[in-house]
Protein backbone atom coordinates (compact mmCIF):
# COMPACT_ATOMS: atom_id res chain seq x y z
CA UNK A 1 245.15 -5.75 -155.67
CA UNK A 2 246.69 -2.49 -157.09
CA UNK A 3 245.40 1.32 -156.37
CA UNK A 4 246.97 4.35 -157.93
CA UNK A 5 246.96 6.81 -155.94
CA UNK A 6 246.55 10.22 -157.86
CA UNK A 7 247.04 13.99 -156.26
CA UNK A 8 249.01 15.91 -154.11
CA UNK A 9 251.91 15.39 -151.79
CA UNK A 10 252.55 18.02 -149.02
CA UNK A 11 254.78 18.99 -146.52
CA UNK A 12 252.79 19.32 -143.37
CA UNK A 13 253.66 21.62 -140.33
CA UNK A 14 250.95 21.34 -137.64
CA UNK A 15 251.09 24.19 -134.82
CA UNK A 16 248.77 23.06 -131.43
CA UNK A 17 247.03 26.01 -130.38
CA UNK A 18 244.54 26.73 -127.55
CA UNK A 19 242.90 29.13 -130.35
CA UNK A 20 243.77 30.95 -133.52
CA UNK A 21 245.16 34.04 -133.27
CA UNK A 22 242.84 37.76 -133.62
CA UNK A 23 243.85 40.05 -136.63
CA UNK A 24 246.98 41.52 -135.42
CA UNK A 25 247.54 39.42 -132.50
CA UNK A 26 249.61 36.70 -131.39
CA UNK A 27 249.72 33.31 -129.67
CA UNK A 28 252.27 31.39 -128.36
CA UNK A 29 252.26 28.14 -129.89
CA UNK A 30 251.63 24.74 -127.57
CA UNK A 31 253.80 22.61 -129.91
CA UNK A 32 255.04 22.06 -133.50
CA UNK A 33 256.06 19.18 -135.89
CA UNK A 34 255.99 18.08 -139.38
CA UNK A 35 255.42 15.01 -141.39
CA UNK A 36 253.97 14.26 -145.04
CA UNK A 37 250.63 15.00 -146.07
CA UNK A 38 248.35 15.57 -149.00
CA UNK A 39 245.40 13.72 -149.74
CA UNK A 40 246.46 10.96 -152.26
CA UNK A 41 249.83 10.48 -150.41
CA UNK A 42 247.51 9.82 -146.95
CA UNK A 43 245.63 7.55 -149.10
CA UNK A 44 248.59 5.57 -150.53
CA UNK A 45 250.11 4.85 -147.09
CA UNK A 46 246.76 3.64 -145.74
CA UNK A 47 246.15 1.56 -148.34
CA UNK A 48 249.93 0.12 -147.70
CA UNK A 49 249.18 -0.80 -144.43
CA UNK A 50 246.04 -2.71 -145.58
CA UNK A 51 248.50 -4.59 -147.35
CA UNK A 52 247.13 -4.20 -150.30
CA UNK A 53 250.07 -2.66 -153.34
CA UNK A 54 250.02 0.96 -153.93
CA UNK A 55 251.64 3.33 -156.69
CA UNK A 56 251.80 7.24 -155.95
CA UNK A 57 251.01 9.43 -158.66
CA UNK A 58 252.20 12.94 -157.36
CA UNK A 59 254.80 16.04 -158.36
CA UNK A 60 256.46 17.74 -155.66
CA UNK A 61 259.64 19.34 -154.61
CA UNK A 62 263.17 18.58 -154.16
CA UNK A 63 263.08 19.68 -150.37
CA UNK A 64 260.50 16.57 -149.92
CA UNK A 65 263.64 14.15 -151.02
CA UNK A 66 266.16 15.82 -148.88
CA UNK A 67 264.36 15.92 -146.03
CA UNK A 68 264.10 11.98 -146.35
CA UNK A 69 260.39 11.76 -146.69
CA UNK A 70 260.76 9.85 -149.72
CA UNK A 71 262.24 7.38 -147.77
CA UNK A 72 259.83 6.52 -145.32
CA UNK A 73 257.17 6.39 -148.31
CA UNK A 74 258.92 3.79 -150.07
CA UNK A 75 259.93 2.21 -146.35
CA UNK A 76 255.75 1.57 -146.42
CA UNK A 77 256.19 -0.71 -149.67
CA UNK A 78 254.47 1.98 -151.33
CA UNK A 79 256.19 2.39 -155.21
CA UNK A 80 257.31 5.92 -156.07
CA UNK A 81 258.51 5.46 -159.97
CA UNK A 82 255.43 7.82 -160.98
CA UNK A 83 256.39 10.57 -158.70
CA UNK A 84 257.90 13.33 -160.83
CA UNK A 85 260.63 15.76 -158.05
CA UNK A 86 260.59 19.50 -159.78
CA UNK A 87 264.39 21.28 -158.95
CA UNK A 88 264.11 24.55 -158.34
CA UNK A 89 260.33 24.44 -156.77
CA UNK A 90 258.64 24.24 -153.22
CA UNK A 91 256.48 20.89 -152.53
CA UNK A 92 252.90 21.86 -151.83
CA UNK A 93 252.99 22.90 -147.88
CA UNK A 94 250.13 22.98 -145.45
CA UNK A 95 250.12 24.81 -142.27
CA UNK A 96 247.54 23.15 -139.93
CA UNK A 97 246.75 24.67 -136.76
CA UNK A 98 245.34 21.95 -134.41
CA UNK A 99 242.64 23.10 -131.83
CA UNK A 100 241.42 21.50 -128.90
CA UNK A 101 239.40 18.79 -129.74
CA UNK A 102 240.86 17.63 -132.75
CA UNK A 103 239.73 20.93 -135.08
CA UNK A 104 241.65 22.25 -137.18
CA UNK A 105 242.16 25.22 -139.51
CA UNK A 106 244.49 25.15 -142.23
CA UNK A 107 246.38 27.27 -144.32
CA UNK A 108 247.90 25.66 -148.15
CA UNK A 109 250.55 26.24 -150.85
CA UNK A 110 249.96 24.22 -153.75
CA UNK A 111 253.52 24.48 -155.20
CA UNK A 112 254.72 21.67 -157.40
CA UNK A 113 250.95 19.87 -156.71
CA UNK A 114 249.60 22.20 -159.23
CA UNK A 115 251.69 21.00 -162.32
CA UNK A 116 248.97 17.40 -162.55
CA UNK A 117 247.26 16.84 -165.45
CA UNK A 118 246.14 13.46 -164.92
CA UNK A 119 247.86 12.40 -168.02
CA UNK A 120 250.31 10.65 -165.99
CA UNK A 121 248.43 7.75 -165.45
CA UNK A 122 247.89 7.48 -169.39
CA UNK A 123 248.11 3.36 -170.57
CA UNK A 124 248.30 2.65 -166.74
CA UNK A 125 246.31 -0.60 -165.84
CA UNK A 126 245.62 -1.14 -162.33
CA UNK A 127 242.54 -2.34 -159.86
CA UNK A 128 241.56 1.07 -158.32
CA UNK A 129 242.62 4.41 -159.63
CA UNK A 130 241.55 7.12 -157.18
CA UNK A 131 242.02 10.44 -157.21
CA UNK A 132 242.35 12.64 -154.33
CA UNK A 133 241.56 16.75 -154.18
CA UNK A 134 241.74 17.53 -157.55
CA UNK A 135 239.96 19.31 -159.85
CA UNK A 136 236.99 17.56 -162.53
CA UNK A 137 239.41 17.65 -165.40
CA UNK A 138 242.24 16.11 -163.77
CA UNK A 139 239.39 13.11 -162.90
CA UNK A 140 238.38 13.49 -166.31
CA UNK A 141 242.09 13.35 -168.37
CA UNK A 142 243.46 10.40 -165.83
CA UNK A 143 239.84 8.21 -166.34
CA UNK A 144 239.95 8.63 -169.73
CA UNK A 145 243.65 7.61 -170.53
CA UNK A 146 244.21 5.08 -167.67
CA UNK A 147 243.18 1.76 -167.99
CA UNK A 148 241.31 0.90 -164.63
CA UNK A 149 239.11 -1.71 -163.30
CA UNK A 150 237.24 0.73 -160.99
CA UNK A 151 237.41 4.74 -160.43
CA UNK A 152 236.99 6.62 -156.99
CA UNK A 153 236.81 10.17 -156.55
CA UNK A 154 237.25 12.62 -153.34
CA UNK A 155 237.42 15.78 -154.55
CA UNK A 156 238.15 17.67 -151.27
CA UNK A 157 236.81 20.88 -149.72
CA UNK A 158 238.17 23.15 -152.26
CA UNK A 159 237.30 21.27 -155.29
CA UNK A 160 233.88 21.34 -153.98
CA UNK A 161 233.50 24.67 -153.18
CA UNK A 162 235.04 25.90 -156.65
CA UNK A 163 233.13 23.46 -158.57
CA UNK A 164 230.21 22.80 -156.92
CA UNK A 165 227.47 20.51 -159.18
CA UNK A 166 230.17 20.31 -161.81
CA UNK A 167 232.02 17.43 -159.30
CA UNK A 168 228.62 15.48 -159.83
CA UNK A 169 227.94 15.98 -163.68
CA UNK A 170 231.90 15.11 -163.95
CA UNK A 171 231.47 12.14 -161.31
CA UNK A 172 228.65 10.46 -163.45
CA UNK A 173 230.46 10.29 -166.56
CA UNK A 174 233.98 9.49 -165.38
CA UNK A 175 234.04 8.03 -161.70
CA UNK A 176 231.98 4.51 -160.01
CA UNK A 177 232.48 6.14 -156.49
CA UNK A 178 232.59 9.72 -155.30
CA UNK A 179 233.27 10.15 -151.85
CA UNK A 180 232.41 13.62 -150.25
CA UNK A 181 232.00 14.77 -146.29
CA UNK A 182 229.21 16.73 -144.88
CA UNK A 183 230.22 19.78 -145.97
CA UNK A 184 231.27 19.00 -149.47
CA UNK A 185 228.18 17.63 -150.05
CA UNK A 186 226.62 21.15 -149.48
CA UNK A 187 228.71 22.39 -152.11
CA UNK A 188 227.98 19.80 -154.89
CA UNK A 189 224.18 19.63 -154.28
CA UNK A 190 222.89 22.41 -152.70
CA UNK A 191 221.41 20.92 -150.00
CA UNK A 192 221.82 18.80 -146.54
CA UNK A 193 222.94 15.22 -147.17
CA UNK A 194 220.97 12.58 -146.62
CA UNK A 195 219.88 8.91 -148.01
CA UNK A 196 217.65 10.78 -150.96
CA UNK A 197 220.05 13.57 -151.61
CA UNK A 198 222.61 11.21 -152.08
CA UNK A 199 220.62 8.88 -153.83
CA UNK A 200 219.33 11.75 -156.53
CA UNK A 201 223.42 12.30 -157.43
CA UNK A 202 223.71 8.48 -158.96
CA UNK A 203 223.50 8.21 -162.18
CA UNK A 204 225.85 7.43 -165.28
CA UNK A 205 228.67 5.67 -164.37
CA UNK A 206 228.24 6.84 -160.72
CA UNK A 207 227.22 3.51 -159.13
CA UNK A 208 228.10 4.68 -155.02
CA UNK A 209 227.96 7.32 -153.03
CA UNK A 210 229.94 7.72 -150.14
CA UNK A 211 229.22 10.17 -147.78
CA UNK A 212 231.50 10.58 -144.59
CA UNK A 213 229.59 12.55 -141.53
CA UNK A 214 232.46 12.80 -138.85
CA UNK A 215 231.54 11.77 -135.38
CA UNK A 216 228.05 10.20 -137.06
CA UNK A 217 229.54 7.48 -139.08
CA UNK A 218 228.91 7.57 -143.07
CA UNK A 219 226.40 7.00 -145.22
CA UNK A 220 226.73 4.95 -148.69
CA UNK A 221 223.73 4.73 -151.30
CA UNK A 222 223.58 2.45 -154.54
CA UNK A 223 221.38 2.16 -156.74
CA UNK A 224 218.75 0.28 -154.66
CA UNK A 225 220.28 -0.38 -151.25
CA UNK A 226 221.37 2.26 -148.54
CA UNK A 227 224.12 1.94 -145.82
CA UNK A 228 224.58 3.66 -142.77
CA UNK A 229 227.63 2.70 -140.62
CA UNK A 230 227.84 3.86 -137.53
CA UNK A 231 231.73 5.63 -136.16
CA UNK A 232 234.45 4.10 -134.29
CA UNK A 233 235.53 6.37 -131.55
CA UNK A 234 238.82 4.85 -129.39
CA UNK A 235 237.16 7.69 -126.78
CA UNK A 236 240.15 10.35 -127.63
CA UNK A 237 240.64 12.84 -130.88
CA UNK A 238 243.64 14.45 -131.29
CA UNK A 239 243.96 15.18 -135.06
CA UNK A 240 240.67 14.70 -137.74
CA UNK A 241 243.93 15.63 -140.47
CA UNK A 242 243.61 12.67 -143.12
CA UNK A 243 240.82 10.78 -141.60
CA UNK A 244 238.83 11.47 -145.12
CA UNK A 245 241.75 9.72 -146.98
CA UNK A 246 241.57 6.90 -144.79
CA UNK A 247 238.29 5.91 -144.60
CA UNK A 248 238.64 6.06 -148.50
CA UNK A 249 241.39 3.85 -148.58
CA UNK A 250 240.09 1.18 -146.03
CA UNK A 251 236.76 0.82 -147.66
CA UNK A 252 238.08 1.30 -151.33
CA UNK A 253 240.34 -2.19 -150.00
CA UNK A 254 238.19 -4.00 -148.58
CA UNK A 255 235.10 -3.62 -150.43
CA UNK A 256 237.20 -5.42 -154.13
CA UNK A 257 238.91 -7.51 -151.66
CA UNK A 258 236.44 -9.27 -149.64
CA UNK A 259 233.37 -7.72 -152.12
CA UNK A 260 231.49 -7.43 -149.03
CA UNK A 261 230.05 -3.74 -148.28
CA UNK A 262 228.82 -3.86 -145.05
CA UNK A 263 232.38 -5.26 -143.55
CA UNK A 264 233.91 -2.30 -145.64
CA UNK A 265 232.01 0.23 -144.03
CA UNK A 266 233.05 -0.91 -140.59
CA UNK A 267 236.69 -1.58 -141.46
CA UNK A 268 236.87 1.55 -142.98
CA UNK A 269 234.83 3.21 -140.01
CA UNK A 270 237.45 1.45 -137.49
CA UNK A 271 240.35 2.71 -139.34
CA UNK A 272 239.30 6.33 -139.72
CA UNK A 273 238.58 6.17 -135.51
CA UNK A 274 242.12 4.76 -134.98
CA UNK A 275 243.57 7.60 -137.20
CA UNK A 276 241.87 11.02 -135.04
CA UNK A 277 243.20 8.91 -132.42
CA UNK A 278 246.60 9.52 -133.19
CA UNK A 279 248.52 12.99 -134.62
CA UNK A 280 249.68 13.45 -138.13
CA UNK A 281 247.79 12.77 -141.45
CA UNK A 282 249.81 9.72 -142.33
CA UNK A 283 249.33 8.01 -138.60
CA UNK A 284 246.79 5.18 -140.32
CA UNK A 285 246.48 1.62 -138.66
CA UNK A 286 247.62 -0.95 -139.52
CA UNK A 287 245.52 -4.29 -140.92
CA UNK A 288 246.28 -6.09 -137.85
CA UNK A 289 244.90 -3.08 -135.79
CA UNK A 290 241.64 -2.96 -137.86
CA UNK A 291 240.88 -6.73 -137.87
CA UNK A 292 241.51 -7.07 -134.24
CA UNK A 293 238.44 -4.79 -133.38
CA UNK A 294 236.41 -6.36 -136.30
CA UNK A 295 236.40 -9.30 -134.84
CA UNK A 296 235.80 -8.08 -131.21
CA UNK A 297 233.22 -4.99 -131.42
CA UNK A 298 232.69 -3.94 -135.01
CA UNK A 299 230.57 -0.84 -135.71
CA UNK A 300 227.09 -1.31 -136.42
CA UNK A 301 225.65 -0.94 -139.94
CA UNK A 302 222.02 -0.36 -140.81
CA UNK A 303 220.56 -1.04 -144.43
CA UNK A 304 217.66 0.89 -145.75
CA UNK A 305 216.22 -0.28 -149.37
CA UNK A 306 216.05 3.03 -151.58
């Protein structure tokens, strides 16, 4: 099974914080580190650890290589030949400032993210192409030119705050699953999600809908069936960074490997619980890790007919 993984790549610093900071004030910070992030680099390492193959389709910056983060990408088995390194230019970097609790807030450079087209993946054949925070015509160019079994879209917050109901006209005509969180979902359709909101976006080519409610599991609609899986909580969150990516990746693995959606739900539900578990965006389980709870306590899932 092969995914291409399309998007950004950023350098993550993550400052822990009782609280963010007043206008003209200042805190003193708990602790800081760093470690690679962006949304279709999360999702490529996930997928890596699901064992299933994994090409990266991102542009970044030379300080990304010398640092050595290339390194431990490639140390994953995931294949870097499509990632184009800019001299001369910053990698995107996000600041997140982790709050009790697992919040966060976030602050983002897009720097060599914002030279995609999506015509990178032009004559690529592969399983899965997915396609992580970026805009409708980047979905659009990189469906259109790649050659690709099956097409999944997460468009991310700002996407779907920018775009709005253009993510769902685009999703119908290039994408089979768009995956969107609570909030995103109040961008693209103007209302509260739910099974019938969700169900009222299909259409087109736009076969699922995956809808990812946090601490309340995730919701998928077809065309005539309705999942609702509940979440896998390890009892501790320390960092919510990523989760999104992985639950994309899990389910997006399991559901063409085993073609069973109910089982994808709940590995991908397990996976994304694991993950807020643990700090970093990149801090996915492994398959071992997942499959040891699935066969002791899965997550329930309930199925409505729609």
């Amino acid at each position: 099974m092969l995914h291409v993984a399309v998007g950004n790549m950023n350098l993550d610093l993550y400052i822990v914080v009782d609280k963010l900071p007043d206008i003209d004030g200042a805190l003193r910070a708990k602790k800081m580190y760093m470690g690679l992030g962006g949304a279709a680099s999360n999702y490529a390492v996930a997928v890596a650890r699901i064992e299933h193959r994994v090409k990266l389709v991102v542009h970044t910056g030379e300080l990304v290589e010398f640092m050595g983060l290339l390194s431990r990408l490639r140390d994953e088995g995931i294949e870097l030949d499509r990632i184009k390194i800019h001299r001369g230019e910053l990698p995107g970097i996000v600041v997140v400032f982790l709050l009790p609790g697992g919040h966060r807030a976030m602050v983002s450079i897009p720097g060599a993210n914002r030279f995609l087209t999506g015509e990178e993946v032009e004559n690529t054949s592969t399983d899965i192409l997915h396609l992580a925070s970026v805009s409708t015509s980047v979905l659009e160019k990189a469906s259109s030119s790649s050659k690709a079994s099956v097409v999944s879209y997460d468009p991310g917050g700002a996407i779907a705050s920018s775009e709005g109901g253009l993510v769902v006209v685009s999703a119908r005509n290039f994408c089979d699953i768009l995956s969107l969180n609570r909030v995103e979902f109040r961008y693209v359709a103007g209302r509260e999600a739910s099974i019938d909101a969700a169900k009222s976006l299909l259409g087109g080519r736009l076969s699922r809908l995956l809808v990812k409610l946090g601490s309340e599991g995730a919701i998928l609609v077809t065309r005539d069936r309705a999942y609702r899986v509940e979440a896998y909580s390890t009892g501790r969150v320390v960092d919510t960074t990523g989760a999104g990516d992985v639950f994309d990746a899990v389910f997006n693995s399991y559901l063409f490997e085993e073609e069973d959606i109910e089982y994808a739900l709940q590995a991908a539900s397990i996976a994304a619980g694991i993950k807020v578990s643990r700090p970093g965006a990149q801090s996915a389980p492994m398959r071992r890790e997942v499959e040891k709870i699935l066969g002791e306590r899965p997550p329930a899932v309930y199925k409505y007919s729609v």
